[in-house]
Protein backbone atom coordinates (compact mmCIF):
# COMPACT_ATOMS: atom_id res chain seq x y z
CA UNK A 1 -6.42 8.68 -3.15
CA UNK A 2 -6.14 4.83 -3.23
CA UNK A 3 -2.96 3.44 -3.98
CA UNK A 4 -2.09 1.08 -6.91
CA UNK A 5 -1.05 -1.53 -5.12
CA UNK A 6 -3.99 -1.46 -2.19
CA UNK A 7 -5.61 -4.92 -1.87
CA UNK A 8 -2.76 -6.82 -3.48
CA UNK A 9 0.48 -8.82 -1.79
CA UNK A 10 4.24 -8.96 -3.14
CA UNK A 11 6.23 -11.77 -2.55
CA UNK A 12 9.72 -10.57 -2.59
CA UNK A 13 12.38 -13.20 -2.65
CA UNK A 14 16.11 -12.28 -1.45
CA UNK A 15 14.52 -9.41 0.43
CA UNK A 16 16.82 -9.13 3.16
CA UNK A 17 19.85 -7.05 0.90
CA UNK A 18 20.44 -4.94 -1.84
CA UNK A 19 18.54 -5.13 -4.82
CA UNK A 20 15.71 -7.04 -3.08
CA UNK A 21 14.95 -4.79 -0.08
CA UNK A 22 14.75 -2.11 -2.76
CA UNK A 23 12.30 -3.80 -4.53
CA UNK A 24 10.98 -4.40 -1.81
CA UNK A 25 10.43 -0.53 -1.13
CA UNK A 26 9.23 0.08 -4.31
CA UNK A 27 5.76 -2.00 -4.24
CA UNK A 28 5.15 -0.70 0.11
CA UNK A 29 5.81 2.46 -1.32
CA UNK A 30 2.85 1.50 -4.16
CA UNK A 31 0.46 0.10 -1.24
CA UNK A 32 1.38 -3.46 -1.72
CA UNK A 33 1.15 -5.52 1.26
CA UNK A 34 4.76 -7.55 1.46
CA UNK A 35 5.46 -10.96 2.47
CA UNK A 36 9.99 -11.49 2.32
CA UNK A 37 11.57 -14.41 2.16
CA UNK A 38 15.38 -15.04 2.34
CA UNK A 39 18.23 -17.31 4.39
CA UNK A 40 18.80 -14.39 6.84
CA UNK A 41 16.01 -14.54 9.27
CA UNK A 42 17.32 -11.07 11.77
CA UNK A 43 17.95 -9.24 8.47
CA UNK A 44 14.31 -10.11 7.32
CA UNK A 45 12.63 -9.26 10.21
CA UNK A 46 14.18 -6.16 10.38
CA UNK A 47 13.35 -4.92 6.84
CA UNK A 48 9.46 -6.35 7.16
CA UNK A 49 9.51 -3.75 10.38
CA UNK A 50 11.16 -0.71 8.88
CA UNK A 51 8.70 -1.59 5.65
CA UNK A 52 6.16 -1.84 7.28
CA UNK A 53 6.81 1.29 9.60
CA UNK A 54 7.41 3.46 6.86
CA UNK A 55 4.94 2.61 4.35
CA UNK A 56 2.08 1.62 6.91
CA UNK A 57 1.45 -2.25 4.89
CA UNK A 58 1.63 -5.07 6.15
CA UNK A 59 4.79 -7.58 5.69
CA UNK A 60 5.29 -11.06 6.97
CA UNK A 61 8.78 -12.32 6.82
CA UNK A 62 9.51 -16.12 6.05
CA UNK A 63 12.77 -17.10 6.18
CA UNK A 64 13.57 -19.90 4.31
CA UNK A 65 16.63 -21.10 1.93
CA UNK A 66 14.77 -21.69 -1.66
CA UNK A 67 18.00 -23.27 -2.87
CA UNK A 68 16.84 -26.26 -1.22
CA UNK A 69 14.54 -28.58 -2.97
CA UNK A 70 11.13 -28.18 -2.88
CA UNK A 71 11.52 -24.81 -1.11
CA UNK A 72 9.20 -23.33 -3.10
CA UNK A 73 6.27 -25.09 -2.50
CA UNK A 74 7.22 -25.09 1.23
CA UNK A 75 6.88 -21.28 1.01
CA UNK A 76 3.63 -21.49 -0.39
CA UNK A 77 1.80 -23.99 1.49
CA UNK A 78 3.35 -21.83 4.16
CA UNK A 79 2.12 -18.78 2.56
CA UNK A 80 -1.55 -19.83 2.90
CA UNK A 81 -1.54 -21.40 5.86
CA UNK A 82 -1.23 -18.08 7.06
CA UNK A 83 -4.58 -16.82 4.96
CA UNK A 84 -2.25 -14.75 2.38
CA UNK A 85 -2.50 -14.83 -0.93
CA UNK A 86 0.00 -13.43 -3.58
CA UNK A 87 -0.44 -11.06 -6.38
CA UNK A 88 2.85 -10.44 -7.27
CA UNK A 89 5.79 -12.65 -7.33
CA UNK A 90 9.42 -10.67 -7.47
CA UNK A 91 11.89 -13.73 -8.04
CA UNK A 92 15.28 -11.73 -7.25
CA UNK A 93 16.55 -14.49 -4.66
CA UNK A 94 20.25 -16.08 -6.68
CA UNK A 95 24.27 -16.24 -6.63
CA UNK A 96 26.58 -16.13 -8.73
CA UNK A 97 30.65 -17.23 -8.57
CA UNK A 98 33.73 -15.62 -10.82
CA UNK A 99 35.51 -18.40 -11.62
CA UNK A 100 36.41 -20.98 -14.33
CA UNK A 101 33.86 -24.25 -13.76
CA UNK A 102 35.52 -25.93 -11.38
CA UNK A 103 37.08 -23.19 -9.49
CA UNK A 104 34.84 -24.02 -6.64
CA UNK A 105 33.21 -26.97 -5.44
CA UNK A 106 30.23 -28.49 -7.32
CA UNK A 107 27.95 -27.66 -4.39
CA UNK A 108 28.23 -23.77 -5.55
CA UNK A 109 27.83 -24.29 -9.26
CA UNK A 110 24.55 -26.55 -8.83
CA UNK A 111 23.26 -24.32 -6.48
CA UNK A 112 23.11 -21.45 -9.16
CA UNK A 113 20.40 -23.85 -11.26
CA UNK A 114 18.83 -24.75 -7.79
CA UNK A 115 18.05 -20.98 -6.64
CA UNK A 116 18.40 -19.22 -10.17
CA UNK A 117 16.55 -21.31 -12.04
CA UNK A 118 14.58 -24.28 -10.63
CA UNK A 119 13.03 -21.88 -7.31
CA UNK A 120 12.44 -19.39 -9.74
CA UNK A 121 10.72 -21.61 -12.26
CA UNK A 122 8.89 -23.33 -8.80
CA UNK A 123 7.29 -20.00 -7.63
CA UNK A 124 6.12 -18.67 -10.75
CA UNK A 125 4.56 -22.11 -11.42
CA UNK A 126 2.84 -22.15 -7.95
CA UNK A 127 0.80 -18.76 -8.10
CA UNK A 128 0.77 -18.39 -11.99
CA UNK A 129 -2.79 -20.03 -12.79
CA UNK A 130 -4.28 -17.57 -9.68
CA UNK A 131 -2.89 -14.63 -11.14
CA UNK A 132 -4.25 -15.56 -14.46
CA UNK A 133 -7.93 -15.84 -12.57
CA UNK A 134 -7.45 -12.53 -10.84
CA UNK A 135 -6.38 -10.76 -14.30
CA UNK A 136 -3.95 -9.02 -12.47
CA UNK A 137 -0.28 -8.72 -10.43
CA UNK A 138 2.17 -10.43 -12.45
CA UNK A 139 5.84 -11.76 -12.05
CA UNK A 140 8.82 -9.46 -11.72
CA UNK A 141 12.06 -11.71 -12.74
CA UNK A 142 15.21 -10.12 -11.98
CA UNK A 143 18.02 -11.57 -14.32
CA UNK A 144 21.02 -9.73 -15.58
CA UNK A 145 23.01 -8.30 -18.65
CA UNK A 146 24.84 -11.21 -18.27
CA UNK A 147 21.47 -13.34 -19.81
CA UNK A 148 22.45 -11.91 -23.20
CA UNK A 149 25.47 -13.63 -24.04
CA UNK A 150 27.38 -16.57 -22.76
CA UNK A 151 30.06 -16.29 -19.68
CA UNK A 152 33.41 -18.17 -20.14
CA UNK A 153 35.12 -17.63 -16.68
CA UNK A 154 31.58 -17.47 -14.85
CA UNK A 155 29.85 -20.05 -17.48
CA UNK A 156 26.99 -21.28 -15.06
CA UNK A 157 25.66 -18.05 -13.56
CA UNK A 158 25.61 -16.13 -17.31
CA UNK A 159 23.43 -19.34 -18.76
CA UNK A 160 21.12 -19.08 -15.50
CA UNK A 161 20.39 -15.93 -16.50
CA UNK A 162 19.81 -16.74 -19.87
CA UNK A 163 17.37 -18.95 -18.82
CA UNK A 164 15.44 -16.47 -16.64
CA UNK A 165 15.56 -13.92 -19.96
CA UNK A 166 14.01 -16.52 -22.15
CA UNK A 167 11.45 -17.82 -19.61
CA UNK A 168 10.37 -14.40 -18.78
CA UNK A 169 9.89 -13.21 -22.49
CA UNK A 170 8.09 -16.34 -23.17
CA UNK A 171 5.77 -15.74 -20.33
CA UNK A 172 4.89 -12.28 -21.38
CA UNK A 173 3.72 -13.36 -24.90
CA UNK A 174 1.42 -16.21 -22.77
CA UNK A 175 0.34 -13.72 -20.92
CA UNK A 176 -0.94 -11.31 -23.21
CA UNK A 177 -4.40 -9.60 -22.99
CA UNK A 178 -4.98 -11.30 -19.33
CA UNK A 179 -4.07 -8.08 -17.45
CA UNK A 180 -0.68 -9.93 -15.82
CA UNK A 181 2.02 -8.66 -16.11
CA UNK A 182 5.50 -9.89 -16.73
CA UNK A 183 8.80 -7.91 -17.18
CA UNK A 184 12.65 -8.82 -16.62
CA UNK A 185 14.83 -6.92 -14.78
CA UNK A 186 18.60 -7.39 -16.60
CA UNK A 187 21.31 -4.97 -13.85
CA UNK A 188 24.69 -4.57 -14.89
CA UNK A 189 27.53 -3.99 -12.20
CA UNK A 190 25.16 -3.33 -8.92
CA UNK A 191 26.58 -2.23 -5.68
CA UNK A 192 25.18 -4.92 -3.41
CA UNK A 193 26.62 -7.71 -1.50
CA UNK A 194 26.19 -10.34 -4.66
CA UNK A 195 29.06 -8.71 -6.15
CA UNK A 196 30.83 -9.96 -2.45
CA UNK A 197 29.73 -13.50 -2.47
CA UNK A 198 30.49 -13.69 -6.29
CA UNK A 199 33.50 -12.43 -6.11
CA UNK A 200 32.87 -10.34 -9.20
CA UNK A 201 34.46 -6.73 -7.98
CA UNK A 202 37.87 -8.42 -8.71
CA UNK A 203 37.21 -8.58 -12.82
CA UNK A 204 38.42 -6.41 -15.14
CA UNK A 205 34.85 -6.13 -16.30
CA UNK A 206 34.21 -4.53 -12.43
CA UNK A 207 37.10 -2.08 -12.84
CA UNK A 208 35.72 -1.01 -16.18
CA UNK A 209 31.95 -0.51 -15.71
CA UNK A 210 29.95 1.95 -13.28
CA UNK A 211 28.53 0.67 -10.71
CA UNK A 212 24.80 1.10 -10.12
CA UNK A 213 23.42 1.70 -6.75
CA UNK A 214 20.78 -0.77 -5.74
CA UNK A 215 17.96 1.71 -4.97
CA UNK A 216 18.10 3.35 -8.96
CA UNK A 217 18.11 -0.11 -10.45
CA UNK A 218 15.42 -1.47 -8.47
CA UNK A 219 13.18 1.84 -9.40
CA UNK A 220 13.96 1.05 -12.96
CA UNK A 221 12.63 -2.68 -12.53
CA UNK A 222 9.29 -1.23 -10.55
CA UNK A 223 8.29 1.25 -13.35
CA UNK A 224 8.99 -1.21 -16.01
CA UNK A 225 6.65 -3.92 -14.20
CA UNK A 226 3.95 -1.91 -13.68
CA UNK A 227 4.31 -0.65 -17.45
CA UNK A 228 4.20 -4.64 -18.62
CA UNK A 229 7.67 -3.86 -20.04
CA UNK A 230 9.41 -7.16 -21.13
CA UNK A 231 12.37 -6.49 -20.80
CA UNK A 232 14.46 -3.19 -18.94
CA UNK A 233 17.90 -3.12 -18.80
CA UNK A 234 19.59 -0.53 -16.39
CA UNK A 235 21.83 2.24 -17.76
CA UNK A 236 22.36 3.33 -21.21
CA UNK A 237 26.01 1.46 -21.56
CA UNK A 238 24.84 -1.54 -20.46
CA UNK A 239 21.93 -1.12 -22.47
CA UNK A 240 24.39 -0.24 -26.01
CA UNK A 241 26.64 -3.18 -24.96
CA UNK A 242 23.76 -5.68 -24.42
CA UNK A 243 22.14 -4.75 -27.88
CA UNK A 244 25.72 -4.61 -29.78
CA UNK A 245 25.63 -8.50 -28.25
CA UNK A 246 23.72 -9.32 -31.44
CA UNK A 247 25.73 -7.88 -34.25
CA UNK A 248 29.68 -9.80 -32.83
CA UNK A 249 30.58 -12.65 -34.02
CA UNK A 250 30.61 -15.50 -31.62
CA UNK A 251 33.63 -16.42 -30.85
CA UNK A 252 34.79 -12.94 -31.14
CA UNK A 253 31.87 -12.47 -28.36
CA UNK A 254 33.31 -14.98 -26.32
CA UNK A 255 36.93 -13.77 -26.67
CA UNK A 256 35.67 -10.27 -25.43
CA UNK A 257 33.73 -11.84 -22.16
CA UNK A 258 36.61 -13.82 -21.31
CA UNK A 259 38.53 -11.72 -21.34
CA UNK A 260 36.37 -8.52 -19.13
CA UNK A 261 35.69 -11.48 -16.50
CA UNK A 262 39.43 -12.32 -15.96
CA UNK A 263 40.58 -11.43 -12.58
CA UNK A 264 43.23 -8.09 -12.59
């Protein structure tokens, strides 16, 4: 029996870790041919392997830093000067920092909009109108329950993901009736090494909250994308507190968030 995916190529951004290789997983699992991109070039190559191994697709590693500008378009005139094309664009590739604004340099904070927002934004861009030809494949944007409300204490990585929310739901509506897809991926807590380079296991809100695994969450984000789900959030309390977001009072809101993403 044919697979879904058979014929079709994922491009998986961030695909050396975590949520990303898992992702990853889900569509070589599927039949989709893979091509990963991400900063760690021995990591990558590794995963294409094993993916490929396992799964018998193919998948071309690229490694590449899309926080850099103009990134994105490198990857896809790289892309098809190999003779691939892409189907599917998973835009999980992004950082975060816990921190008031300028509790780190302003390298880190602008880099957030660079990879979270404006490579995301890029690569969507680049492959949207050939998806829309194809009627089919679609754009699988992984943000976070942190895109529902504003962050005090972590103020540039929640309104990143804000963005990303809003982008993606606006995309879905555009693409209605075309056959692409488009669905948004919102994790809370996630054991993967973000949480490390963010710094974000030293919050109250980490001591508080379960922590997902990376495989379960990136499942959840698979079966919602191929369902044309717009939006899936992971786990039914971060599902209850993202949907109580709504009915709080701002400030009252931004009291509460404050006050999870001190440090303990």
């Amino acid at each position: 029996m044919a697979k879904r995916g058979e014929g079709q190529t994922a491009l998986v951004t961030g695909a050396s870790a975590g949520i990303g290789v898992d992702l990853a997983e889900c569509f070589a699992r599927d039949g989709y041919d893979l091509i990963l991109t991400a900063r760690s070039e021995g990591a990558l190559k590794e995963v294409a392997e094993r993916l490929a191994r396992a799964h018998g697709v193919k998948a071309t590693p690229i490694a590449l830093d899309l926080g850099a500008e103009g990134a994105g378009s490198r990857l896809a005139a790289d892309i098809r000067g190999r003779g691939l094309s892409v189907d599917v664009v998973v835009n999980n590739a992004g950082y975060g920092h816990a921190g008031a604004l300028t509790s780190s340099d302003l390298a880190t904070q602008v880099g957030m909009v660079d990879l979270n927002v404006r490579a995301l934004t890029e690569l969507t861009y680049l492959f949207w109108d050939d998806m829309l030809k194809k009627g089919r494949g679609g754009v699988l944007n992984v943000a976070s329950t942190a895109a529902f409300q504003p962050g005090p204490l972590m103020a540039v990585y929640y309104a990143s993901k804000a963005y990303v929310l809003s982008f993606s739901e606006a995309l879905w509506e555009e693409a209605r009736g075309t056959g692409v897809h488009v669905s948004c991926l919102c994790p809370g807590p996630t054991a993967s090494k973000f949480r490390e380079r963010a710094g974000t296991g030293r919050t109250r809100l980490a001591q508080r909250m379960k922590v997902m695994g990376s495989a379960p969450v990136a499942r959840a984000g698979y079966r919602a994308f191929q369902q044309n789900r717009r939006v899936i959030v992971t786990g039914a309390a971060n599902a209850f507190q993202a949907g109580l977001v709504k009915y709080l009072p701002r400030e009252t809101l931004l009291r509460l968030v404050r006050k999870v993403q001190s440090p303990t």
